[in-house]
C-alpha atoms as a PDB file:
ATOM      1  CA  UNK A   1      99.870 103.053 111.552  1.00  0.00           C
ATOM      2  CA  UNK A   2     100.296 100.129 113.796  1.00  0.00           C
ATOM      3  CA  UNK A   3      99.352  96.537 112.590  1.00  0.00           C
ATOM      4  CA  UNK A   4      96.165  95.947 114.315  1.00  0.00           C
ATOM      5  CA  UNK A   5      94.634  99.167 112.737  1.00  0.00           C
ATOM      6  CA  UNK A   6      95.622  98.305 109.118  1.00  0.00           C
ATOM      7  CA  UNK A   7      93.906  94.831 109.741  1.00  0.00           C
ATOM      8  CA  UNK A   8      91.053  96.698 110.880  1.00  0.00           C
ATOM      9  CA  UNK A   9      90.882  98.016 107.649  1.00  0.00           C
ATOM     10  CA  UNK A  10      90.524  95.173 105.503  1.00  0.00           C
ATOM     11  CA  UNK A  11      87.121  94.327 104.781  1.00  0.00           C
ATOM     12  CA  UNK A  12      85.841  90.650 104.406  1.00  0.00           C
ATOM     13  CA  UNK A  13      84.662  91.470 101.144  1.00  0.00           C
ATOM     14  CA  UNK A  14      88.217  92.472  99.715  1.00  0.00           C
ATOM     15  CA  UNK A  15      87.857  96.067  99.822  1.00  0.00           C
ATOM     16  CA  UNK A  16      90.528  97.672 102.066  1.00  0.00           C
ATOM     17  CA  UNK A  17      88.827 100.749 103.711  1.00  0.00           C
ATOM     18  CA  UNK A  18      92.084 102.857 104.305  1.00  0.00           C
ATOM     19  CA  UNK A  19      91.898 103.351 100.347  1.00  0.00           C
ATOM     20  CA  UNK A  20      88.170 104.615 100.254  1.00  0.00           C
ATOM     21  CA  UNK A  21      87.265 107.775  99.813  1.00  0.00           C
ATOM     22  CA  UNK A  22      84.847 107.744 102.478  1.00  0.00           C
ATOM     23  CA  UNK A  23      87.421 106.776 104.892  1.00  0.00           C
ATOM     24  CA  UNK A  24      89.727 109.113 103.894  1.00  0.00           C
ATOM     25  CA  UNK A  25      86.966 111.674 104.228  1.00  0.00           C
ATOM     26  CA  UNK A  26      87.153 114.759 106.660  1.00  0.00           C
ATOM     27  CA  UNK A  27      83.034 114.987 106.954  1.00  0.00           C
ATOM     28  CA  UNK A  28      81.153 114.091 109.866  1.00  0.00           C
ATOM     29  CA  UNK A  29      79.962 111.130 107.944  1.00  0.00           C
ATOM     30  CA  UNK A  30      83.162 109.448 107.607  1.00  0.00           C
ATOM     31  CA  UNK A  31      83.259 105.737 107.568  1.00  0.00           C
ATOM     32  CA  UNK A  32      86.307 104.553 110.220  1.00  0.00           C
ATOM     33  CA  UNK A  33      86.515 101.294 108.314  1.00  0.00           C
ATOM     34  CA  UNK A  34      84.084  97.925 108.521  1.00  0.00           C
ATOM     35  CA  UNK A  35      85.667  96.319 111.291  1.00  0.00           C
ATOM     36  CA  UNK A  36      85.446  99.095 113.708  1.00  0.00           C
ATOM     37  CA  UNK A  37      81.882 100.119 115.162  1.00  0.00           C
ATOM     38  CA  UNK A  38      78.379  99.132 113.738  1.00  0.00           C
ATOM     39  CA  UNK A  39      77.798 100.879 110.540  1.00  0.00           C
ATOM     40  CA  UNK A  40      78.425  97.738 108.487  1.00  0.00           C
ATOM     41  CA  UNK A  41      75.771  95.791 110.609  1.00  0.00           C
ATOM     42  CA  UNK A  42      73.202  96.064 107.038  1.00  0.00           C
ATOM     43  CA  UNK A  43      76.110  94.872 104.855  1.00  0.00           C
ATOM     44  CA  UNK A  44      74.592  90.994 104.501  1.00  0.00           C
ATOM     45  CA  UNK A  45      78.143  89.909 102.961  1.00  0.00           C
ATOM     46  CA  UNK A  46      79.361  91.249 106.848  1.00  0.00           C
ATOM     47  CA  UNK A  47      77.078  89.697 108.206  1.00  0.00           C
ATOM     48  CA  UNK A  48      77.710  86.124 106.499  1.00  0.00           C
ATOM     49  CA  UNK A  49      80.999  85.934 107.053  1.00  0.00           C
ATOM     50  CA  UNK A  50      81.835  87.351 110.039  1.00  0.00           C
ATOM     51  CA  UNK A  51      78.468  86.975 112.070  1.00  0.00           C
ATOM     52  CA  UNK A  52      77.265  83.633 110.616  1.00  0.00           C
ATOM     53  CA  UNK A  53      80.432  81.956 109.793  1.00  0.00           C
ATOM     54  CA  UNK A  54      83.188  83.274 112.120  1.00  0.00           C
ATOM     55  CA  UNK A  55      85.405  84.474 109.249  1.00  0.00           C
ATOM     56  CA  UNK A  56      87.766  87.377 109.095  1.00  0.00           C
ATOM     57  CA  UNK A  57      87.668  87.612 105.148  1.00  0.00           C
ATOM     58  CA  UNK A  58      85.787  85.726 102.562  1.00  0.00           C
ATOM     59  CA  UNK A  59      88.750  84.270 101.214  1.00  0.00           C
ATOM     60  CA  UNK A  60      88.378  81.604 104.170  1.00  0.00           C
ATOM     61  CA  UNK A  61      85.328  80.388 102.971  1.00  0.00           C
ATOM     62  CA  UNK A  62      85.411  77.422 100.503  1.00  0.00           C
ATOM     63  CA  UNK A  63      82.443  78.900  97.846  1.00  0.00           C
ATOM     64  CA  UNK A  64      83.380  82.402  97.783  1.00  0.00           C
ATOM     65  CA  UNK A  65      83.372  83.266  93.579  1.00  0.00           C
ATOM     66  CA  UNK A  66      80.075  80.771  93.438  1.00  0.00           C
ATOM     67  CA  UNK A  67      78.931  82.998  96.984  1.00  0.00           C
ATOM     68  CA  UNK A  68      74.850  83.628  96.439  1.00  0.00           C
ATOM     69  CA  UNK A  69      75.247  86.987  98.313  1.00  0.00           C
ATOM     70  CA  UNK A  70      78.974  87.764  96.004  1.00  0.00           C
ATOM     71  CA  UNK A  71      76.388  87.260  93.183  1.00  0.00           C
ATOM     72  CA  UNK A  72      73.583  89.315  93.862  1.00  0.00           C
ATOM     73  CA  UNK A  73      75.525  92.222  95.502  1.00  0.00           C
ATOM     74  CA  UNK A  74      77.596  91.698  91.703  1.00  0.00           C
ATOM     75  CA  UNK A  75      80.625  91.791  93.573  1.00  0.00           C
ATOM     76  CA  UNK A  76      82.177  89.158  91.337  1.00  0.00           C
ATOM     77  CA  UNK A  77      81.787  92.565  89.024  1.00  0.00           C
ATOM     78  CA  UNK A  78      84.272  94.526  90.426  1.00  0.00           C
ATOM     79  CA  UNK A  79      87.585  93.967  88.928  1.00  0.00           C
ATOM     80  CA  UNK A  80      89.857  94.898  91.883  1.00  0.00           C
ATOM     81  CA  UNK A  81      87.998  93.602  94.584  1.00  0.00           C
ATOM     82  CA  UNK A  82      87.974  89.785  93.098  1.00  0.00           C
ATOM     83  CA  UNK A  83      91.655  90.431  92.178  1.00  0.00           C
ATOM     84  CA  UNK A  84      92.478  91.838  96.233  1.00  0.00           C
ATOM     85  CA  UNK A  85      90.200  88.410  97.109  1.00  0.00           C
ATOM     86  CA  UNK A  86      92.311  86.330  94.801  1.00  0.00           C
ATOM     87  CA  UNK A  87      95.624  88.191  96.270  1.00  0.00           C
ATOM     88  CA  UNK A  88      94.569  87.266  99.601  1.00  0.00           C
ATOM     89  CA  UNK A  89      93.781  83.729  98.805  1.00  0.00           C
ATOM     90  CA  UNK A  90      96.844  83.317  97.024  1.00  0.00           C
ATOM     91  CA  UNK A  91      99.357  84.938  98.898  1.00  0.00           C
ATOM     92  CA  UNK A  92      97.867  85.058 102.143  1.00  0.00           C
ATOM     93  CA  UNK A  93      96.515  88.436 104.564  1.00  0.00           C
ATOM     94  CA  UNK A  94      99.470  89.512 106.098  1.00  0.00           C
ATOM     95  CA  UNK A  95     101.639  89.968 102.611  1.00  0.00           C
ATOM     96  CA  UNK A  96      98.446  91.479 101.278  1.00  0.00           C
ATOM     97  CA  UNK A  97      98.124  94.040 104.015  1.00  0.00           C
ATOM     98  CA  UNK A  98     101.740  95.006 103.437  1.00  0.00           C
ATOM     99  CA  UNK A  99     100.916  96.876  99.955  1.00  0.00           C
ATOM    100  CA  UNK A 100      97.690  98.067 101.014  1.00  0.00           C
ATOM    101  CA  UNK A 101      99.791  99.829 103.694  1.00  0.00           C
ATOM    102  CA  UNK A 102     102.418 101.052 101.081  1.00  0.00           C
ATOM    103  CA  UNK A 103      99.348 101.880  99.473  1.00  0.00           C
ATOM    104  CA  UNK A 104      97.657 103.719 101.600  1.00  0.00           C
ATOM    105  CA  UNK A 105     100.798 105.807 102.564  1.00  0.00           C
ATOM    106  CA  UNK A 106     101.231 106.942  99.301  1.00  0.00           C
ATOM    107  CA  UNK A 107      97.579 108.194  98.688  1.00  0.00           C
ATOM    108  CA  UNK A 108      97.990 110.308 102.185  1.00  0.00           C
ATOM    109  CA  UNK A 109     100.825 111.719 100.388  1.00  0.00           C
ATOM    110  CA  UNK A 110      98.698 112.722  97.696  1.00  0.00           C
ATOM    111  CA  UNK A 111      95.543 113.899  99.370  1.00  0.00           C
ATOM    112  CA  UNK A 112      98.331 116.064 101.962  1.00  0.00           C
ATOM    113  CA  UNK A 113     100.484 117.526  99.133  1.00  0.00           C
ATOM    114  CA  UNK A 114      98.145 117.435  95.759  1.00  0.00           C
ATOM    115  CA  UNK A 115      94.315 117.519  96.938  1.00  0.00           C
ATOM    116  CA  UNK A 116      92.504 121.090  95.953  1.00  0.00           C
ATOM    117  CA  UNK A 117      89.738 119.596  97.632  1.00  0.00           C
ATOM    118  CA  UNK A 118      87.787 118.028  94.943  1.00  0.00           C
ATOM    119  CA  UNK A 119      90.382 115.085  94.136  1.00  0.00           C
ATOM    120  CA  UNK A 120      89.592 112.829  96.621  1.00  0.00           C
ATOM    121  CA  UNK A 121      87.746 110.000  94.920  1.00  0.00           C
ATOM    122  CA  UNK A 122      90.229 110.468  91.826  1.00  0.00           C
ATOM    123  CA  UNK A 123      93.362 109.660  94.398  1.00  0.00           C
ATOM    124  CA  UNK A 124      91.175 106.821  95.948  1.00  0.00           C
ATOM    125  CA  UNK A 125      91.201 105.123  92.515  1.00  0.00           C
ATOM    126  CA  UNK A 126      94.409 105.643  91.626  1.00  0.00           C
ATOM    127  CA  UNK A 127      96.245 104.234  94.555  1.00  0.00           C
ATOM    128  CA  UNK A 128      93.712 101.120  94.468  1.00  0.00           C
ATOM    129  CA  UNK A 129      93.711 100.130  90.451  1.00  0.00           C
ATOM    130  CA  UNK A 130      96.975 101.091  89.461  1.00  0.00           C
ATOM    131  CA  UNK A 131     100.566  99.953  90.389  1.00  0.00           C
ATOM    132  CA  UNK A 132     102.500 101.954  93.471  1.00  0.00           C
ATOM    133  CA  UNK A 133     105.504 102.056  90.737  1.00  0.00           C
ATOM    134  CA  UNK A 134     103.565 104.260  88.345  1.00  0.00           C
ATOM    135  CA  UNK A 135     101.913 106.862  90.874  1.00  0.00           C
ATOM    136  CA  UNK A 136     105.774 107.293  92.162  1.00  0.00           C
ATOM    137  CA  UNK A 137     106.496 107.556  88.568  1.00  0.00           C
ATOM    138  CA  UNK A 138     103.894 110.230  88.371  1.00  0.00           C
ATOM    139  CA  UNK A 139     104.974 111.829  91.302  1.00  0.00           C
ATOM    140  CA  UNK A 140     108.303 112.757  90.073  1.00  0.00           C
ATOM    141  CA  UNK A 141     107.507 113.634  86.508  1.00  0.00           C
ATOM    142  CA  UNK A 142     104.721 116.610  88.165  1.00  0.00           C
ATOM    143  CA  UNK A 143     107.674 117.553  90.509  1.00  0.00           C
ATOM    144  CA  UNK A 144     109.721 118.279  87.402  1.00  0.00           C
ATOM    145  CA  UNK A 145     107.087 120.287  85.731  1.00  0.00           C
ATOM    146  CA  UNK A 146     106.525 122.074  88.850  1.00  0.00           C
ATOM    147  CA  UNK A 147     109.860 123.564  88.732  1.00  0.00           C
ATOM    148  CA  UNK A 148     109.758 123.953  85.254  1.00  0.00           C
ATOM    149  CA  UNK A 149     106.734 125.969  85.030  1.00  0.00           C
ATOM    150  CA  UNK A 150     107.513 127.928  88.147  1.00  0.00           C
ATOM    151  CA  UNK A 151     104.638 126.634  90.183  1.00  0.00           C
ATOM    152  CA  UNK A 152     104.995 126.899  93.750  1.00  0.00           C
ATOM    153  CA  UNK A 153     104.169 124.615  96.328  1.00  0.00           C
ATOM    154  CA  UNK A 154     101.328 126.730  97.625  1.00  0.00           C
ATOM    155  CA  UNK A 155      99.786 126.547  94.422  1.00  0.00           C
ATOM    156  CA  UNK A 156      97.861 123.451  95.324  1.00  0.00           C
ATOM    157  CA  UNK A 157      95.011 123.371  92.262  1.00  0.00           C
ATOM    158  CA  UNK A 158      97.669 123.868  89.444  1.00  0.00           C
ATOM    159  CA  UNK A 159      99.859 121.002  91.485  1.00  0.00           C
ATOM    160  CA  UNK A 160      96.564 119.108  91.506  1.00  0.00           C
ATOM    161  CA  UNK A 161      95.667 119.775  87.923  1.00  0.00           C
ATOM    162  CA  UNK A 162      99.321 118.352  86.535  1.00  0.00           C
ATOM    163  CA  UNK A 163      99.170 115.690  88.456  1.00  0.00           C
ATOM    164  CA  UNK A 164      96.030 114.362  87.495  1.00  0.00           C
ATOM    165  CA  UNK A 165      96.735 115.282  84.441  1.00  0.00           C
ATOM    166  CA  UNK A 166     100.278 112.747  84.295  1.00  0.00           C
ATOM    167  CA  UNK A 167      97.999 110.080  86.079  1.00  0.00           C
ATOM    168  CA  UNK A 168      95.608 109.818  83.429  1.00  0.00           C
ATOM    169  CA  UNK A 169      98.055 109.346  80.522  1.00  0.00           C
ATOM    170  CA  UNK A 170      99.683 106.973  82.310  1.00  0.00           C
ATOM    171  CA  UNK A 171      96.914 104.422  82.814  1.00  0.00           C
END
């Protein structure tokens, strides 16, 4: 993925859109991210800080935690989106965007090699809440059991099902 697309991806409310499920979707109603055509045009925390301020991210501007529109959207709610704003703000976009992109690669390894089809959303989560360490972790401890237990690689819901399965221990 080249540079410009991952910053198309972040989105000025902290969310990075290359870890959404709806991005990561196959369906015709897949969202290609909030920087890239006009679906976020209703989103009014879009539209105040890119439209009305000139902003790339909300971390630029100077009341974003006491934000009217943070407050009544309850964004200040979600735990990893005020912790991605405060990672920006403290560390700066481009350092940011590198794990989201380490990030993001890992969950395409996931959905490729251990999505049935119905763990979408569940692989979404993990690679955005918990630490890239741990799903690696995970990784190779279902690899193990998979030889163990004779599973074979085409066996892609019982690959699924262990791996989910080591995931939610681990958090």
């Amino acid at each position: 993925m080249k540079k410009s697309d991952v910053r198309n991806l972040v989105g000025c409310c902290g969310i990075y859109c290359g870890l959404c499920n709806k991005f990561q979707s196959m369906a015709p109603s897949r969202c290609i991210g909030c920087k890239l055509g006009e679906q976020h045009s209703w989103c009014s925390i879009w539209n105040c800080c890119v439209k009305k301020h000139g902003l790339e991210t909300c971390t630029e501007c100077n009341d974003i935690f006491n934000c009217e529109i943070f407050l009544r959207r309850k964004v200040v709610e979600w735990p990893s989106v005020v912790d991605n704003l405060n990672k920006i703000k403290e560390n700066g976009l481009e350092k940011w965007l590198e794990r989201q992109k380490e990030r993001q690669a890992l969950l395409e390894e996931l959905l490729k090699n251990y999505n049935e089809g119905r763990s979408t959303s569940f692989y979404c989560r993990a690679c955005t809440k918990l630490p890239v360490e741990l799903i690696n972790k995970a990784v190779k401890e279902a690899n193990k059991r998979y030889v163990s237990e004779n599973i074979e690689n085409f066996d892609i819901k019982s690959r699924a099902r262990i791996l989910k399965e080591i995931i939610r221990r681990k958090k």
